[in-house]
C-alpha atoms as a PDB file:
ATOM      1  CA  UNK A   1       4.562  -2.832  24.071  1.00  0.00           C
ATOM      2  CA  UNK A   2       1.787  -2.417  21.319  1.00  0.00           C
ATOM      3  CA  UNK A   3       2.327  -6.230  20.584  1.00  0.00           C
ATOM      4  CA  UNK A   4       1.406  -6.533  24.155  1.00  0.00           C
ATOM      5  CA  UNK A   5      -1.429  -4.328  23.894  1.00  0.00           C
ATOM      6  CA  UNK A   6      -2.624  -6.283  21.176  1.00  0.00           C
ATOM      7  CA  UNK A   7      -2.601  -9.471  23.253  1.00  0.00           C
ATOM      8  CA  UNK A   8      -4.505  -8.113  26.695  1.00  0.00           C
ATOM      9  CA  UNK A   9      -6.962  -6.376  23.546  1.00  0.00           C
ATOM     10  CA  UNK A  10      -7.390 -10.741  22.212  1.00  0.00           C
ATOM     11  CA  UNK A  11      -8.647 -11.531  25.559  1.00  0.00           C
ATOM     12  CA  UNK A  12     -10.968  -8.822  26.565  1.00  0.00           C
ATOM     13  CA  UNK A  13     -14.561  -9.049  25.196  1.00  0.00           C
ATOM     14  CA  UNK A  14     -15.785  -6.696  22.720  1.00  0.00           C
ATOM     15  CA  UNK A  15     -18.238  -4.715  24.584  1.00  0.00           C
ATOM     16  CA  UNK A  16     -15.926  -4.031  28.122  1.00  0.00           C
ATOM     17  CA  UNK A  17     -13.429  -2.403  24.548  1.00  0.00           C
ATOM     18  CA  UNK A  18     -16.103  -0.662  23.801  1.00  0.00           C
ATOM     19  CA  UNK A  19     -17.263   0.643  27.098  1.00  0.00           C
ATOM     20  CA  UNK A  20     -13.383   1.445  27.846  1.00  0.00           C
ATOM     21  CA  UNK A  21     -13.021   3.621  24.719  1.00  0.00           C
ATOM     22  CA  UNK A  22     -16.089   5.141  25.688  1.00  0.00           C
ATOM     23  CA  UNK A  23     -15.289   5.908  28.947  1.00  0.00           C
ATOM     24  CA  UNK A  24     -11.806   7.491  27.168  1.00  0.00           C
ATOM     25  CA  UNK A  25     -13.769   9.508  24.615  1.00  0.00           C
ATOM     26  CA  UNK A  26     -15.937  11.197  27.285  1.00  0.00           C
ATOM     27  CA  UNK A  27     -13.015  11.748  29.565  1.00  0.00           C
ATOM     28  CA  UNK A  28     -11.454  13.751  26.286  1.00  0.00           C
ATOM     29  CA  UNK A  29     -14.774  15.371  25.176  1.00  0.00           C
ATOM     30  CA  UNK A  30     -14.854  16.895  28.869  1.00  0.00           C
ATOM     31  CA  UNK A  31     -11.375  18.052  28.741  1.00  0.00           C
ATOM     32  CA  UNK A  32     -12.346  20.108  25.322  1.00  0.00           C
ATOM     33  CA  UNK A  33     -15.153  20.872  26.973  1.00  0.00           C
ATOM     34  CA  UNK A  34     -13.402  22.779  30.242  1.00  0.00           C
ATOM     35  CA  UNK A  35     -10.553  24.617  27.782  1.00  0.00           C
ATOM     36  CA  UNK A  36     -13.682  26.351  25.921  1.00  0.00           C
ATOM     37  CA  UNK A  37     -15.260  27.358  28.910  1.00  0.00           C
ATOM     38  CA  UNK A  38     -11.988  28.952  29.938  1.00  0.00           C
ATOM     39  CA  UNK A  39     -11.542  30.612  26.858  1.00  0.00           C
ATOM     40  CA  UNK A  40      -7.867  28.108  26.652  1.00  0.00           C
ATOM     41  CA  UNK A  41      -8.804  26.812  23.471  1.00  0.00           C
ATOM     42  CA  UNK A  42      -5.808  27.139  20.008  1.00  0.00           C
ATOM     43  CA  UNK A  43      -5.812  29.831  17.286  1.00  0.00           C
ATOM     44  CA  UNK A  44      -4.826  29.888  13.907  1.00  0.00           C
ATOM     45  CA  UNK A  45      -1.582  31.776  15.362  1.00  0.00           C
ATOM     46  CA  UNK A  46      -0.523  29.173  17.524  1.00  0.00           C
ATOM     47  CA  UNK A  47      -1.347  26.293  15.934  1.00  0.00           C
ATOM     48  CA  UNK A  48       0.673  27.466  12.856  1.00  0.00           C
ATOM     49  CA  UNK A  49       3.655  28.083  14.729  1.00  0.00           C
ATOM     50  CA  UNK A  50       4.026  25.199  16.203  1.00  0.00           C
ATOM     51  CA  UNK A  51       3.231  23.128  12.721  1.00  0.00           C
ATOM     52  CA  UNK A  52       6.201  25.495  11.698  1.00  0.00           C
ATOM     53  CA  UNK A  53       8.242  24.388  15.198  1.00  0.00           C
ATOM     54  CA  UNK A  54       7.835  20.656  13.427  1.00  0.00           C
ATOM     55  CA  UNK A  55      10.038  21.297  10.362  1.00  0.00           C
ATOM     56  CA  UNK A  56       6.831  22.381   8.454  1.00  0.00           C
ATOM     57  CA  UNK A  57       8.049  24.516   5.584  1.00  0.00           C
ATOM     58  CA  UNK A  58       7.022  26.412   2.892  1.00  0.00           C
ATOM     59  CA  UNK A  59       7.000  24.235  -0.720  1.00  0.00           C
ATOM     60  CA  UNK A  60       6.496  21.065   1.567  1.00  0.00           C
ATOM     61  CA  UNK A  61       4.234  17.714   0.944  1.00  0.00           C
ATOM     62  CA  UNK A  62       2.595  16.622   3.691  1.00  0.00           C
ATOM     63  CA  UNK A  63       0.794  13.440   4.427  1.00  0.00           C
ATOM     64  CA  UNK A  64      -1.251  14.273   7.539  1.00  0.00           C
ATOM     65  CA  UNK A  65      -2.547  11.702  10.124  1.00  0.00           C
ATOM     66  CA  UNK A  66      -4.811  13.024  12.858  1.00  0.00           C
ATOM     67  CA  UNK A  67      -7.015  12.735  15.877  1.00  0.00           C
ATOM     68  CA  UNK A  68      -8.488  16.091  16.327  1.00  0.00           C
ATOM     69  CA  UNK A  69     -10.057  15.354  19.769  1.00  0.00           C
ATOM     70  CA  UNK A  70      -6.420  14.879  21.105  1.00  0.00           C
ATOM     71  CA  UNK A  71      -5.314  18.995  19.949  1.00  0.00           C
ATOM     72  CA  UNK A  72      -8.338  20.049  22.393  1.00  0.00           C
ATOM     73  CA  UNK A  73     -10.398  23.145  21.489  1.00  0.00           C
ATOM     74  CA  UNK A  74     -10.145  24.759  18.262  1.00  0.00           C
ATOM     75  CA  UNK A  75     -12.732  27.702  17.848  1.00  0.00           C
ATOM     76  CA  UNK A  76     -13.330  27.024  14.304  1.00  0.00           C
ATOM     77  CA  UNK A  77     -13.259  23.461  14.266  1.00  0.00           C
ATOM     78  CA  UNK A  78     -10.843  20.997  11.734  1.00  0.00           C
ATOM     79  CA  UNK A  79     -11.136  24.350   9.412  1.00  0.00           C
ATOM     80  CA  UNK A  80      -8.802  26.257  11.448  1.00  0.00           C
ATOM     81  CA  UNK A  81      -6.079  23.065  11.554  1.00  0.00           C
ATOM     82  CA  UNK A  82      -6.230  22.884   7.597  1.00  0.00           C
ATOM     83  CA  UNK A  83      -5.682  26.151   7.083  1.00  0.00           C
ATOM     84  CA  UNK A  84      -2.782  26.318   9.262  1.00  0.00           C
ATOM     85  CA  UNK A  85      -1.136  23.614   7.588  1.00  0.00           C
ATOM     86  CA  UNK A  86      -1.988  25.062   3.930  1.00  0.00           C
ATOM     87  CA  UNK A  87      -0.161  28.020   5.880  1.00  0.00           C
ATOM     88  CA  UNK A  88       2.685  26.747   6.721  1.00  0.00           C
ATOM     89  CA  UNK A  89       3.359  24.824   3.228  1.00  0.00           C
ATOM     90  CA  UNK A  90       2.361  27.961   1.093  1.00  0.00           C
ATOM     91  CA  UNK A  91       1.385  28.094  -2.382  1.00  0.00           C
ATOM     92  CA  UNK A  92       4.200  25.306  -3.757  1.00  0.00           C
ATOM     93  CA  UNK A  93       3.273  22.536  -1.283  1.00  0.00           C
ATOM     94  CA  UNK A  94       0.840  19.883  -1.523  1.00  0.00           C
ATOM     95  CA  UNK A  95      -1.175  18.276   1.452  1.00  0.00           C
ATOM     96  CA  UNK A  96      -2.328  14.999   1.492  1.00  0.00           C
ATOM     97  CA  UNK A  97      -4.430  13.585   4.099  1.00  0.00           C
ATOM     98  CA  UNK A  98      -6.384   9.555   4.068  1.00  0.00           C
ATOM     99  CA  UNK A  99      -9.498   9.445   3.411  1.00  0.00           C
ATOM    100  CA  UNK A 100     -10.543   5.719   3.454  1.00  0.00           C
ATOM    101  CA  UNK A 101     -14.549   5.236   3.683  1.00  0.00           C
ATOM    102  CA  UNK A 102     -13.999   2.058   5.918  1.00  0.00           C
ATOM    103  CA  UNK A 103     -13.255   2.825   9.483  1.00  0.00           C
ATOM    104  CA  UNK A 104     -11.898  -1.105  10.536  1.00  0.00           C
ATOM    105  CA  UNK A 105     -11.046  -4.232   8.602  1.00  0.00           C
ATOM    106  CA  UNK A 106     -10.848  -4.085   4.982  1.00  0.00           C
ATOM    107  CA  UNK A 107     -11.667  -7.624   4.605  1.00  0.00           C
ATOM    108  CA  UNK A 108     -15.169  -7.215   6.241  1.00  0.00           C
ATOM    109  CA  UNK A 109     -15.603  -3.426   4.402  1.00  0.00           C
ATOM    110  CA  UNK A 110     -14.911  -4.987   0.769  1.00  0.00           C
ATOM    111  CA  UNK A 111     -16.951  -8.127   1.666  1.00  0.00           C
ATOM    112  CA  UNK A 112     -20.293  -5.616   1.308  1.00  0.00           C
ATOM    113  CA  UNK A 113     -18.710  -2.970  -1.429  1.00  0.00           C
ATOM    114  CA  UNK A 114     -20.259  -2.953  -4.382  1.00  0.00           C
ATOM    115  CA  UNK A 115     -19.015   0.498  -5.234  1.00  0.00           C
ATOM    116  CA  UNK A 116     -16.665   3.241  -4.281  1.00  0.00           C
ATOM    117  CA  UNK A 117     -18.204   6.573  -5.130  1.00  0.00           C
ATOM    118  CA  UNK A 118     -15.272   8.894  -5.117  1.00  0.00           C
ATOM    119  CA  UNK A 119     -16.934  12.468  -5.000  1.00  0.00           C
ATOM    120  CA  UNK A 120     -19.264  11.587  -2.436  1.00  0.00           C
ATOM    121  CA  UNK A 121     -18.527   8.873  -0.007  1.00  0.00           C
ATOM    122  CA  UNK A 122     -17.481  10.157   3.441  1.00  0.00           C
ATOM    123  CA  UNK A 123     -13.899  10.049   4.775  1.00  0.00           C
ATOM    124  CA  UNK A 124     -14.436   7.816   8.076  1.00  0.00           C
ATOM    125  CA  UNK A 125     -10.337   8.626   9.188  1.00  0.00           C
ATOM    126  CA  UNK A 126     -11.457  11.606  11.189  1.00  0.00           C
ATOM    127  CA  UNK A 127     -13.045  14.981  11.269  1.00  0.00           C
ATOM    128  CA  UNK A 128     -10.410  16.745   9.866  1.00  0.00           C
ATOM    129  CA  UNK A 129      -9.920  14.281   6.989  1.00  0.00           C
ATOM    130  CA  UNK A 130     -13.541  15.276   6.278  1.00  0.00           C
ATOM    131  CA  UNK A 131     -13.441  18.738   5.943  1.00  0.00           C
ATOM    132  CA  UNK A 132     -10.297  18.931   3.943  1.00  0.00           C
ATOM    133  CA  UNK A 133     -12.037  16.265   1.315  1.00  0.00           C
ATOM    134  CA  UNK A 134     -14.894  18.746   1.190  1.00  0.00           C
ATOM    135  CA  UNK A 135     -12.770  21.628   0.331  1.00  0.00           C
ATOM    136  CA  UNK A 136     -12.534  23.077  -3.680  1.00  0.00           C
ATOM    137  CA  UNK A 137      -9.596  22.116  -5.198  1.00  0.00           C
ATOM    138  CA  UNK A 138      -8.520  18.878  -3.316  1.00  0.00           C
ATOM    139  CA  UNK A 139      -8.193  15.947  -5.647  1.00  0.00           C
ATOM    140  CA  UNK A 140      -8.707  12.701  -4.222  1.00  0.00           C
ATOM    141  CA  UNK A 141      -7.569   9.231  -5.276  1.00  0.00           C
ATOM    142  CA  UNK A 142      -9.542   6.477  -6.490  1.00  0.00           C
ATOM    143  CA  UNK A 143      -8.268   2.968  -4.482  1.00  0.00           C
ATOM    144  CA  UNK A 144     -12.038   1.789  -3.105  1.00  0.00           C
ATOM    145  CA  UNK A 145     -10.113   0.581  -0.150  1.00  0.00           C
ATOM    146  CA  UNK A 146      -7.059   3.717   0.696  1.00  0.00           C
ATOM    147  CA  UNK A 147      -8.262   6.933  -0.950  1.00  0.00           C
ATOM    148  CA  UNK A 148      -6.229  10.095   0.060  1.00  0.00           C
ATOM    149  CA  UNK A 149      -6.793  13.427  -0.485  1.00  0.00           C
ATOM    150  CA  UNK A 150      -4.587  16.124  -1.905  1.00  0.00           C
ATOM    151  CA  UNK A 151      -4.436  20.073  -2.360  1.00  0.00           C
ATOM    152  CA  UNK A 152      -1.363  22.035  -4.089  1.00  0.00           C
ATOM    153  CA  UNK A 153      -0.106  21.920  -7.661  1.00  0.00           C
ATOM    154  CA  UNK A 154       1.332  17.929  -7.857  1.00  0.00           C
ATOM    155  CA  UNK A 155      -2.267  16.742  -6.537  1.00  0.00           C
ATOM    156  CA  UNK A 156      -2.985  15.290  -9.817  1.00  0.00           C
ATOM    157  CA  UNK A 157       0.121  13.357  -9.751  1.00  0.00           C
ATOM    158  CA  UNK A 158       0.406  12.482  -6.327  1.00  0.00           C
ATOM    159  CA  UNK A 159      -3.587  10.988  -6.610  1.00  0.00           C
ATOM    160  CA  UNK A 160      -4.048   9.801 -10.416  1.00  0.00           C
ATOM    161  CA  UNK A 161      -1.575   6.609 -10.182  1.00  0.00           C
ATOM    162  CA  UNK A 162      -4.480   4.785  -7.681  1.00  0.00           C
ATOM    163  CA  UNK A 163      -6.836   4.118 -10.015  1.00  0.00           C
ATOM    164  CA  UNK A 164      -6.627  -0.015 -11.000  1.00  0.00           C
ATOM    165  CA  UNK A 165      -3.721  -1.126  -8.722  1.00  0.00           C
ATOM    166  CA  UNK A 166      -4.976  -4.483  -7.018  1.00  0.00           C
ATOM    167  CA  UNK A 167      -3.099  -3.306  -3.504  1.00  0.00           C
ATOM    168  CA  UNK A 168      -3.217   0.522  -2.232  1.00  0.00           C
ATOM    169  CA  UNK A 169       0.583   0.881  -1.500  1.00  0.00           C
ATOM    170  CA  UNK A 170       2.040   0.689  -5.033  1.00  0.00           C
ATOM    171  CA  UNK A 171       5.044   2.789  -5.927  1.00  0.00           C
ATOM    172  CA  UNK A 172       1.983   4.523  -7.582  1.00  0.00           C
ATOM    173  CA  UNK A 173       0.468   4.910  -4.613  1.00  0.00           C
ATOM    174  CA  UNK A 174       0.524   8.041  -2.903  1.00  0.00           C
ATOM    175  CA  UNK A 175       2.039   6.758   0.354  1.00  0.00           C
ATOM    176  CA  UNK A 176       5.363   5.595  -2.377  1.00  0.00           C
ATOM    177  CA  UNK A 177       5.111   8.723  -4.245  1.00  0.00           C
ATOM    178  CA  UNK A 178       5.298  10.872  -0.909  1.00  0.00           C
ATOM    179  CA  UNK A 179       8.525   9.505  -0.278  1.00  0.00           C
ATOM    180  CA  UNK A 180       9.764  10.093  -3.812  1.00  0.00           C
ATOM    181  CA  UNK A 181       8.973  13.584  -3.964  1.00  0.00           C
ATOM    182  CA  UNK A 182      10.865  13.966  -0.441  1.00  0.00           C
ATOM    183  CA  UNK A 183       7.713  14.088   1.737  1.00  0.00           C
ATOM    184  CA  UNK A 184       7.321  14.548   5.712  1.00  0.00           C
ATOM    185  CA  UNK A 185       4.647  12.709   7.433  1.00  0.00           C
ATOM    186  CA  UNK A 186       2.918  13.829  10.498  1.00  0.00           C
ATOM    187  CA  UNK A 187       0.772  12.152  13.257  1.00  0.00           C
ATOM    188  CA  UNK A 188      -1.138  14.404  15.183  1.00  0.00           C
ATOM    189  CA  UNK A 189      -2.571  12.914  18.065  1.00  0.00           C
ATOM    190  CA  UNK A 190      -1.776   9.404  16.441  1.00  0.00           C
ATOM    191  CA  UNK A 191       0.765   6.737  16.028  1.00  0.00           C
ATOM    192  CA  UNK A 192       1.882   3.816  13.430  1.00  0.00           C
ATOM    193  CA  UNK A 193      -0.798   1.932  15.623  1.00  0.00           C
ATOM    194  CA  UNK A 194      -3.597   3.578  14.303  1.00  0.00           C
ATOM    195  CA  UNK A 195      -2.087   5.278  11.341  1.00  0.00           C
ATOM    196  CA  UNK A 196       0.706   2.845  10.100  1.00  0.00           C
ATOM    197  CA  UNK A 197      -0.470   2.877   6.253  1.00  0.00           C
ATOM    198  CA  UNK A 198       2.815   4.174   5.042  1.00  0.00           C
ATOM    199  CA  UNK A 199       4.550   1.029   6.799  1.00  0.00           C
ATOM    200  CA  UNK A 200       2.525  -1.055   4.011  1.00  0.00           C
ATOM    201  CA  UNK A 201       4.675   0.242   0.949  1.00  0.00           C
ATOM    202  CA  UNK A 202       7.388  -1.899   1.853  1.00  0.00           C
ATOM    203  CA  UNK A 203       5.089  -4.784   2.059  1.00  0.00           C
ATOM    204  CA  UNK A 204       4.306  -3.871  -1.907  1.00  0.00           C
ATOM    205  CA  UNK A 205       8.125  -2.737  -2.813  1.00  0.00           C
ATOM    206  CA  UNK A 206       9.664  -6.321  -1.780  1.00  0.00           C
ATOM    207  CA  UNK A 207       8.837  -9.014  -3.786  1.00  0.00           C
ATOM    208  CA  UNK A 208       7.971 -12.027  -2.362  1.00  0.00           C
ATOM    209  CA  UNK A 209       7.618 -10.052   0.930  1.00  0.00           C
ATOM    210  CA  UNK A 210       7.791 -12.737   3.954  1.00  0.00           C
ATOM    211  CA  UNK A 211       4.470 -12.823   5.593  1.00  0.00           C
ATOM    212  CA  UNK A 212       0.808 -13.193   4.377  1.00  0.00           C
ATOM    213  CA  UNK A 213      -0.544  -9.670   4.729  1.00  0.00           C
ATOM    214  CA  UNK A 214      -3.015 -10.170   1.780  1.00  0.00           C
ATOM    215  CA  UNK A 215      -6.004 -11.930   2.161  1.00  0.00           C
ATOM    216  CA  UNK A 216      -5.342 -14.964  -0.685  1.00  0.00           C
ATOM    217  CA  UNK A 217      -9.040 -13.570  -2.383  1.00  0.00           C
ATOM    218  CA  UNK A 218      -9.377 -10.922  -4.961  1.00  0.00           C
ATOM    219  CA  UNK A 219     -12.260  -9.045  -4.997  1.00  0.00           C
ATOM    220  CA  UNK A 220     -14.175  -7.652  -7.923  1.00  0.00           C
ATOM    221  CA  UNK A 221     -15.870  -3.726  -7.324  1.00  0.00           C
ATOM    222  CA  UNK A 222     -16.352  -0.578  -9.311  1.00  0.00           C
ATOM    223  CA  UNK A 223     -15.563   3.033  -9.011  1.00  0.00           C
ATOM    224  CA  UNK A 224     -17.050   5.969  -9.358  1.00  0.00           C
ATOM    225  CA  UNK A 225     -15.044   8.626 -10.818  1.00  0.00           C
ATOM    226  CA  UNK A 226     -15.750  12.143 -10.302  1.00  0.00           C
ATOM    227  CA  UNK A 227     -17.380  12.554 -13.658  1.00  0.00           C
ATOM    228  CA  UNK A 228     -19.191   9.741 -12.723  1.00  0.00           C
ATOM    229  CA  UNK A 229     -17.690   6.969 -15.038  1.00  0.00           C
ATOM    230  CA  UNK A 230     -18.122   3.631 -13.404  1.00  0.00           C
ATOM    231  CA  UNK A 231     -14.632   1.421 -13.446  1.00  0.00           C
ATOM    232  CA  UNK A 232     -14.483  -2.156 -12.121  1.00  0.00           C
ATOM    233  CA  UNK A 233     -11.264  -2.619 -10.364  1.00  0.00           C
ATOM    234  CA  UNK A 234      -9.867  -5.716  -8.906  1.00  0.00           C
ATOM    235  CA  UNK A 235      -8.437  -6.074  -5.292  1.00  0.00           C
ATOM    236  CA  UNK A 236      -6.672  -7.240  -2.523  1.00  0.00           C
ATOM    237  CA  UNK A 237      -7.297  -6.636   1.246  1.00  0.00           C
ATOM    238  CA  UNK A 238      -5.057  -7.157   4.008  1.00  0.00           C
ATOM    239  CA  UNK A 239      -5.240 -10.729   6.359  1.00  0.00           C
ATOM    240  CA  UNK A 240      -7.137 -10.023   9.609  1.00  0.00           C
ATOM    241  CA  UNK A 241      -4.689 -12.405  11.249  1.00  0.00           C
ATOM    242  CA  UNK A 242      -1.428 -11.307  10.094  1.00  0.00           C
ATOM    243  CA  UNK A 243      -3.195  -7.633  10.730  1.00  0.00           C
ATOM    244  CA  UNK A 244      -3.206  -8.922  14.326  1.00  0.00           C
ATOM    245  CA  UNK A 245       0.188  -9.268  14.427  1.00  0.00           C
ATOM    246  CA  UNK A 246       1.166  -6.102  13.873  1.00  0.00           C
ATOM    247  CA  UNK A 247       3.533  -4.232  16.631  1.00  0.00           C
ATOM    248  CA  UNK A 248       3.737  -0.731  14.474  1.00  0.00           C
ATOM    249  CA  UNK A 249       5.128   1.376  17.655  1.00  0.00           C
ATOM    250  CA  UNK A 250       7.749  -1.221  18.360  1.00  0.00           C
ATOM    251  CA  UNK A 251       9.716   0.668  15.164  1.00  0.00           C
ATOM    252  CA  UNK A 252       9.692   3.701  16.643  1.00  0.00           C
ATOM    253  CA  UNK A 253      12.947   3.649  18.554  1.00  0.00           C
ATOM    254  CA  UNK A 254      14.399   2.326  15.585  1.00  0.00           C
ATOM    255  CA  UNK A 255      13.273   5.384  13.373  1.00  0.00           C
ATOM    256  CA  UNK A 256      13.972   7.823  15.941  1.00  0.00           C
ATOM    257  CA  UNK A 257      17.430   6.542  16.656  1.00  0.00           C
ATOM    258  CA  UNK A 258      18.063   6.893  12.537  1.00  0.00           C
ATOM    259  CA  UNK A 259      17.134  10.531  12.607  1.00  0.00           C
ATOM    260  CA  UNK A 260      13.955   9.500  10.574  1.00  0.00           C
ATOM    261  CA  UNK A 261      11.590  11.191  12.790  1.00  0.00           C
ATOM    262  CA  UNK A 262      11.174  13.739  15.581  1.00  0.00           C
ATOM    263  CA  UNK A 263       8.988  14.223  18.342  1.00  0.00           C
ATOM    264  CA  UNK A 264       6.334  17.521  18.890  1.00  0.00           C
ATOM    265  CA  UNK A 265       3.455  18.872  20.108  1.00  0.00           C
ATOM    266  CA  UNK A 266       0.398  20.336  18.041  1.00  0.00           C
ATOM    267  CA  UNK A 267      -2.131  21.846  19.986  1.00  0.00           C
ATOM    268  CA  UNK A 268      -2.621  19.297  23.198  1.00  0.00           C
ATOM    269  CA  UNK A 269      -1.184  16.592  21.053  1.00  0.00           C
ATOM    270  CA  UNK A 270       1.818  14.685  21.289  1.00  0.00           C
ATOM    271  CA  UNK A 271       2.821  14.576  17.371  1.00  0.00           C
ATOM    272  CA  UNK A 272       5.495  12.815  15.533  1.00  0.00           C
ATOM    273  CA  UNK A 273       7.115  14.161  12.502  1.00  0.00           C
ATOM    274  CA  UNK A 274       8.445  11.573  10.087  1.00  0.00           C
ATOM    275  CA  UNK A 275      10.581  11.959   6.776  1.00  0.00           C
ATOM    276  CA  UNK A 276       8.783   9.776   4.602  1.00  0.00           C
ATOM    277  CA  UNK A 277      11.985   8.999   2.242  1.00  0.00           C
ATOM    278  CA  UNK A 278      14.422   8.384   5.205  1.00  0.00           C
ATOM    279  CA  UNK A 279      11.332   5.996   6.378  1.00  0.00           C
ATOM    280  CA  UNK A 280      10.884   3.708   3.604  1.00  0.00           C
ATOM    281  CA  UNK A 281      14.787   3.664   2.666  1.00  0.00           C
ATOM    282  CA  UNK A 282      15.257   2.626   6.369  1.00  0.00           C
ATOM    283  CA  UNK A 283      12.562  -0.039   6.206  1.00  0.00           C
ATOM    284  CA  UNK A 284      13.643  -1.214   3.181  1.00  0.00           C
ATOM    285  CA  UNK A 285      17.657  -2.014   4.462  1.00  0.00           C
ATOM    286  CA  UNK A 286      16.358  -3.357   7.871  1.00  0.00           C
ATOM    287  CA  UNK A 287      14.412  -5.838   6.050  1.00  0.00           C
ATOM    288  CA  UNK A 288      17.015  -6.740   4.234  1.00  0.00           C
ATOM    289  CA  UNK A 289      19.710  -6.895   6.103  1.00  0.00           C
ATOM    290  CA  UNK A 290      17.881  -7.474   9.846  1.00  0.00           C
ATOM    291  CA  UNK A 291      14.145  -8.538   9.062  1.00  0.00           C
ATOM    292  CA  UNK A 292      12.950  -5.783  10.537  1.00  0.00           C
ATOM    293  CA  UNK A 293       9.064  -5.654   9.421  1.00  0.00           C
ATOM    294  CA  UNK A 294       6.157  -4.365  11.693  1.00  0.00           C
ATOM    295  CA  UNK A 295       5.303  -7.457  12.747  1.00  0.00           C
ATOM    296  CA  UNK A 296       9.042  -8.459  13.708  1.00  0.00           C
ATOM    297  CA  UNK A 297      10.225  -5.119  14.912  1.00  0.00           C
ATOM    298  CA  UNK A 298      13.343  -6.838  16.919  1.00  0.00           C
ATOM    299  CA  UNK A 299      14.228  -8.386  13.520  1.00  0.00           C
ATOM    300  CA  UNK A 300      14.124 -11.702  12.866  1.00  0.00           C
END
């Protein structure tokens, strides 16, 4: 189906997209709207039990995708999500959330990126993603094109191995090192269409991997660490037509018929709960043994 999507999306000019998603934001931003003015809108309470109702547990490391127009009205804002989640993990787990400062193709983001500035260039993957990057304490990573942020007491090492890898989904990445420490994964209000990044670390674990989903150019930057030392870095970007390709939700019957992840509900949105170990060992032996990727999901 999202294959399809992406088709119908080829044909369609730019600006009737952009009127449509318009006309969808407003229909959302009225629906927030009405639940306020009925005094319907999710607490702290609630929206921590139902993070716990996913398999949220204390000691935990969570990677967290979200849209946080799709929960509906928070009084509180994104600050009353984040500290539910911090909630439910408790003092031993870690958080992680993206925080990439491009918001749509990396190859036309890196094109006019001269630098990465770490400490103070905005998360553009959503308002919650914001906040949390704001917050004391949270470490984040230092890939110019796939930064994520972490809180708990393995940010250093879930963030520090980012720093000088030419693609962002390295096994010291820390989409890879998610699954190795035996992460979950949740998408709140999103799916691997719009959040697929931990899909890519099987592109980077196989070598040789089958399809061109690096742009052939490497492109020369510089970061800006938090204590402000400038590093130039060397990268790769992902191929805006293999990019096109992608079918991301056509795996999900596959992962939910493995037991690798779970449907839920958080707030008004639909949310799906992935184990991030089961999902890149399960990648991995489709690809192998069916050639399963997200641009093949019916194998090849």
């Amino acid at each position: 189906m999202s294959g399809l999507r992406n088709f119908i999306r080829s044909l369609v000019p730019q600006r009737i997209l952009n009127a449509y998603r318009e006309r969808k934001k407003d229909k959302q931003r009225k629906l927030i709207r009405e639940q306020e003015l009925k005094g319907e809108g999710w607490t702290f309470t609630q929206l921590f039990q139902q993070i716990q109702a996913c398999g949220i547990k204390s000691g935990d490391s969570v990677l967290v995708h979200s849209s946080f127009s799709k929960i509906g009205f928070v009084a509180g804002g994104p600050r009353i999500i984040v500290d539910a989640l911090l909630e439910a993990i408790g003092a031993e787990g870690n958080l992680l959330m993206p925080s990439s400062p491009n918001p749509g193709y990396q190859l036309d983001y890196i094109r006019n990126l001269n630098q990465f500035d770490v400490l103070n260039d905005p998360s553009k993957m959503g308002a919650i993603t914001e906040y949390f990057r704001k917050l004391p304490g949270v470490r984040r990573s230092e890939s110019p094109t796939e930064p994520v942020c972490c809180y708990g007491p393995k940010a250093e090492w879930f963030t520090s191995g980012h720093l000088g890898e030419e693609t962002p989904y390295t096994r010291n990445s820390p989409f890879a090192r998610l699954a190795e420490a035996n992460g979950k994964i949740l998408y709140i209000g999103v799916t691997l269409d719009n959040a697929g990044t931990s899909l890519h670390v099987l592109e980077d674990a196989v070598p040789d991997f089958k399809y061109p989903v690096y742009y052939p150019e490497v492109f020369h930057v510089s970061v800006k660490r938090e204590d402000g030392e400038v590093v130039p870095v060397s990268v790769k970007v992902h191929n805006p037509e293999q990019s096109a390709k992608r079918k991301c939700d056509g795996l999900l019957p596959m992962f939910e018929a493995k037991g690798v992840m779970k449907r839920a509900v958080i707030g008004n949105a639909p949310t799906l709960v992935f184990d991030a170990s089961k999902m890149l060992e399960t990648m991995m032996d489709e690809y192998q043994q069916n050639g399963v990727t997200m641009y093949t999901p019916s194998g090849s």
